[in-house]
N, C-alpha and C. Protein backbone atom coordinates (compact mmCIF):
# COMPACT_ATOMS: atom_id res chain seq x y z
N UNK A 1 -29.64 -61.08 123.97
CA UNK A 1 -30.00 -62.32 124.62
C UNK A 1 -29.99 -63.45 123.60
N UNK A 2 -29.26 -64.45 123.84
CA UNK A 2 -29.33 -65.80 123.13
C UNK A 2 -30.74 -66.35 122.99
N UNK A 3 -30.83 -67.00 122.17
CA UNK A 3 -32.37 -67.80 122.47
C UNK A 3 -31.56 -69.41 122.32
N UNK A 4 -32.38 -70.20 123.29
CA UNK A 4 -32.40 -71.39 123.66
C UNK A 4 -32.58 -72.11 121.97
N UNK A 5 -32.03 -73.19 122.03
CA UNK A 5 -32.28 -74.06 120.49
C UNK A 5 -33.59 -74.92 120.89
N UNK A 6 -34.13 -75.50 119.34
CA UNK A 6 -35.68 -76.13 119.50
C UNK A 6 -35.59 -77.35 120.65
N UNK A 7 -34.67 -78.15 121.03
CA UNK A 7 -34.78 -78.87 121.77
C UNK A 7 -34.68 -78.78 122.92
N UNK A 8 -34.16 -77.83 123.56
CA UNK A 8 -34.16 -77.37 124.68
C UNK A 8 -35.59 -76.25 125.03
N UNK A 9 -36.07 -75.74 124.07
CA UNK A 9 -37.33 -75.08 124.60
C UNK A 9 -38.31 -75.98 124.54
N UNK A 10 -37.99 -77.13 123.50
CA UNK A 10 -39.38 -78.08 123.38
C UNK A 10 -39.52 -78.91 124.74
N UNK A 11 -38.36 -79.05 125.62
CA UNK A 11 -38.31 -79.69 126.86
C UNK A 11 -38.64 -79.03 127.97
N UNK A 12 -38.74 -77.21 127.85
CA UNK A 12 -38.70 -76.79 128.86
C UNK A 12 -40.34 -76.64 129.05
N UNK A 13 -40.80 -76.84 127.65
CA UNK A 13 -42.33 -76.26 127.50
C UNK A 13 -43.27 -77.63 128.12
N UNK A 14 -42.54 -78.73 127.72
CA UNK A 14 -43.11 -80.14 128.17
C UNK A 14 -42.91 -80.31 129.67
N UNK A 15 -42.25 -79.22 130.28
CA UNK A 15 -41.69 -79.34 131.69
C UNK A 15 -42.42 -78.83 132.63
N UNK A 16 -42.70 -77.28 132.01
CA UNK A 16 -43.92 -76.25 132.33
C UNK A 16 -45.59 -76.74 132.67
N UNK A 17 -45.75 -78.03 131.44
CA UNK A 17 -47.07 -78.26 131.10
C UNK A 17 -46.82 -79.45 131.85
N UNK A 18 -46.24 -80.04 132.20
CA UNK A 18 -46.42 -81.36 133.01
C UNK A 18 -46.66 -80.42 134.32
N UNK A 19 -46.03 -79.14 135.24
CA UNK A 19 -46.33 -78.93 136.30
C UNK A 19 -47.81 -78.79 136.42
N UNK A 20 -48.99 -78.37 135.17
CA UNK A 20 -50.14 -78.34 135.84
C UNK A 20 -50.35 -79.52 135.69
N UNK A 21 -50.23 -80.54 134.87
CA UNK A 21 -51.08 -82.10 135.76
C UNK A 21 -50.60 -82.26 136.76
N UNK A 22 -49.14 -82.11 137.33
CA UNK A 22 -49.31 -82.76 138.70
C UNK A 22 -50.10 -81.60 139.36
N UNK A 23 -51.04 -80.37 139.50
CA UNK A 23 -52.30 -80.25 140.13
C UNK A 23 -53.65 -80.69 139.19
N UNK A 24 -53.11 -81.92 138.27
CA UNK A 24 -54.56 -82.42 137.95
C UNK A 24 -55.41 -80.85 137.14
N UNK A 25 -54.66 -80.12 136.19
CA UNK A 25 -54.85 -79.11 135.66
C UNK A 25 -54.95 -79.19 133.75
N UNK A 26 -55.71 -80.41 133.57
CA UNK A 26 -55.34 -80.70 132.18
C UNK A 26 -55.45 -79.22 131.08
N UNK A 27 -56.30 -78.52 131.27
CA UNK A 27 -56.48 -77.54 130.45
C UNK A 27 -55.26 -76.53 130.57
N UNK A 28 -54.95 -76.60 131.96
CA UNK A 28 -53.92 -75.42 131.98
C UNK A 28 -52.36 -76.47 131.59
N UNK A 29 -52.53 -77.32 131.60
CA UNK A 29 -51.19 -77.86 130.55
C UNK A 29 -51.23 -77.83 129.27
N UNK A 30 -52.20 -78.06 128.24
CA UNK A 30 -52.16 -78.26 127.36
C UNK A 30 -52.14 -76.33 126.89
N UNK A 31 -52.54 -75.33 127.28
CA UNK A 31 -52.99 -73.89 126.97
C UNK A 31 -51.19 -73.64 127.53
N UNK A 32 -50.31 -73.73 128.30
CA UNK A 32 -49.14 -73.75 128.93
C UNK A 32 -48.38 -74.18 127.25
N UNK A 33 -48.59 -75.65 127.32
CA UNK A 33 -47.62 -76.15 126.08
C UNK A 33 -47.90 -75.32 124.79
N UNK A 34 -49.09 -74.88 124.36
CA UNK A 34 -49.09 -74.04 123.01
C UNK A 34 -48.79 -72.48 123.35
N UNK A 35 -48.88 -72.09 124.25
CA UNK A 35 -48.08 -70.65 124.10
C UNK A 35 -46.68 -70.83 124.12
N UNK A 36 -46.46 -71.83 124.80
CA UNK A 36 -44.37 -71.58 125.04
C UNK A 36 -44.30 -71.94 123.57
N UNK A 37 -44.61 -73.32 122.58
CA UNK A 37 -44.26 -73.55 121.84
C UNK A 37 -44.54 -72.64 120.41
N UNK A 38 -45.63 -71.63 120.67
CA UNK A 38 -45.80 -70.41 119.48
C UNK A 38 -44.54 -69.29 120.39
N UNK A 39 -43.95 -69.89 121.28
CA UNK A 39 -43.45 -68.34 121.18
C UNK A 39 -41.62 -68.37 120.50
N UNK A 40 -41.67 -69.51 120.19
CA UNK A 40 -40.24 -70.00 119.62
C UNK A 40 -40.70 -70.16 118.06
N UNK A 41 -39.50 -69.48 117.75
CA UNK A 41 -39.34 -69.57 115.97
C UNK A 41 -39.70 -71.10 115.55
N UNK A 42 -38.64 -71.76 116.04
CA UNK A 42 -38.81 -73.22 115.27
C UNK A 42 -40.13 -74.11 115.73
N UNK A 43 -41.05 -73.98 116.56
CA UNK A 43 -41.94 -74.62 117.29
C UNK A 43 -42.82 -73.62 116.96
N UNK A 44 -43.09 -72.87 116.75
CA UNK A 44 -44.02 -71.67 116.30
C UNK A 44 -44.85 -72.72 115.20
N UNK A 45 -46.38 -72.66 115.24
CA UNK A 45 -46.60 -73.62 114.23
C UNK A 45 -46.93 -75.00 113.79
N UNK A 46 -45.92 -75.35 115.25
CA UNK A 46 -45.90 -76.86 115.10
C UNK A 46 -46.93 -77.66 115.02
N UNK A 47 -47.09 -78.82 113.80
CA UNK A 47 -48.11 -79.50 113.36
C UNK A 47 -49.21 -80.60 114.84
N UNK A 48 -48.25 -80.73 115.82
CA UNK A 48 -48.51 -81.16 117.37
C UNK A 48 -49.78 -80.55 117.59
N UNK A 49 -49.63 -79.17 117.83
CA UNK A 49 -50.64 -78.05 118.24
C UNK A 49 -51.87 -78.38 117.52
N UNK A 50 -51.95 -78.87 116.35
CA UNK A 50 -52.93 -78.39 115.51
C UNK A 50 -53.58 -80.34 116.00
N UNK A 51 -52.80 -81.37 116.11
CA UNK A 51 -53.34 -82.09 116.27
C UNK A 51 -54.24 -82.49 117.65
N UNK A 52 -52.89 -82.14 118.42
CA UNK A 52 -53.43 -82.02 119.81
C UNK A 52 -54.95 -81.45 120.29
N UNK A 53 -54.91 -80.25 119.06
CA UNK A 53 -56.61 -79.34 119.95
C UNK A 53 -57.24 -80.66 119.38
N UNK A 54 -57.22 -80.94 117.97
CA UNK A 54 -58.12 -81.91 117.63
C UNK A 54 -58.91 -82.95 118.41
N UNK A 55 -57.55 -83.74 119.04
CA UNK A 55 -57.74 -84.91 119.89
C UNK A 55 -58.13 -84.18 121.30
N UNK A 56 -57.78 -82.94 121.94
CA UNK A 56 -58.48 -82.38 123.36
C UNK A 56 -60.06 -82.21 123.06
N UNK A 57 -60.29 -81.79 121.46
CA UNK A 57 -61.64 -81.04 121.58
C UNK A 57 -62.02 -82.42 121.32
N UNK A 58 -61.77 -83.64 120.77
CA UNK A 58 -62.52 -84.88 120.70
C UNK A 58 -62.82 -85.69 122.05
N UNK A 59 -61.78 -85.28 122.92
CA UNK A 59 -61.88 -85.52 124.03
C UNK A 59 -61.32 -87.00 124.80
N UNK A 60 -59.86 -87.31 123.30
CA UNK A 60 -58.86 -88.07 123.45
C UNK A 60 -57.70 -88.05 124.61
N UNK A 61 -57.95 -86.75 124.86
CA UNK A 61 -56.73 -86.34 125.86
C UNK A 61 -57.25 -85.31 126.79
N UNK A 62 -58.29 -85.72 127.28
CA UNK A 62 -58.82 -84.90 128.36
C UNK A 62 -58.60 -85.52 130.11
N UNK A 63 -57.81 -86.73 130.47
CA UNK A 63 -57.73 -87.25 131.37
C UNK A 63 -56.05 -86.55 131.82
N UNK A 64 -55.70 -86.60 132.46
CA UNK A 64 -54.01 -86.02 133.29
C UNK A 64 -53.15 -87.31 132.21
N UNK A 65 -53.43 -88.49 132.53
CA UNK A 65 -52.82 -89.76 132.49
C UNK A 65 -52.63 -89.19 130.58
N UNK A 66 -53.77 -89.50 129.94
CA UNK A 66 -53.34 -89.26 128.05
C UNK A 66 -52.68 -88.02 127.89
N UNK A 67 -53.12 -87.13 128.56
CA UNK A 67 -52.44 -85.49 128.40
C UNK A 67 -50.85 -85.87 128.80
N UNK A 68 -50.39 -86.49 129.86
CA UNK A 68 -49.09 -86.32 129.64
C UNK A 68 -48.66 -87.25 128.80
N UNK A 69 -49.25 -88.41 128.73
CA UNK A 69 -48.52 -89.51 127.67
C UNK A 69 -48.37 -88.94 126.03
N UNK A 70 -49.19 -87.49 125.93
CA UNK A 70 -49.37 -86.97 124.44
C UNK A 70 -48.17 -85.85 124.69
N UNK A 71 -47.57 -85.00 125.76
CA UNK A 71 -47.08 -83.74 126.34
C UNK A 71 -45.69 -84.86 126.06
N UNK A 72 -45.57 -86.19 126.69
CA UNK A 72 -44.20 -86.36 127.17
C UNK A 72 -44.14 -87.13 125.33
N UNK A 73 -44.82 -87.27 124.61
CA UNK A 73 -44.32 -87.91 123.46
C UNK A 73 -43.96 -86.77 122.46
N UNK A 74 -44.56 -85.64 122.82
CA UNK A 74 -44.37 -84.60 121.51
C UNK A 74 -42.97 -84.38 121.41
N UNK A 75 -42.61 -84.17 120.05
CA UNK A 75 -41.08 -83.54 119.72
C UNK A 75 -41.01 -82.46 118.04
């Protein structure tokens, strides 16, 4: 099996995690976006993840509206 390149999984994972905000599911987007993105070599890691919990557990991106504006900016 081929594996998908980083830009195409980094889109599919931002694609995944946008479906739970539109049910208004912030936790289950942001827990969605860090497993797809640990499960790819090149995104495995990514410095995003580490900032992101930061700003969720500060409680920067706990609304649908910042969660995707942080989901649709990551790369």
């Amino acid at each position: 099996m081929m594996e998908i390149d980083k830009e195409e999984h980094m889109q599919q994972s931002k694609d995944r995690a946008l479906q739970f905000l539109e049910k208004n599911d912030v936790a289950g987007a942001w827990n969605s976006m860090v497993a797809d993105l640990e499960r790819h070599p090149e995104t495995k890691g990514h410095s995003g993840i580490t900032l992101g919990m930061k700003l969720y557990l500060m409680g920067s991106i706990v609304s649908v509206e910042k969660m995707k504006k942080f989901i649709e900016g990551f790369n």
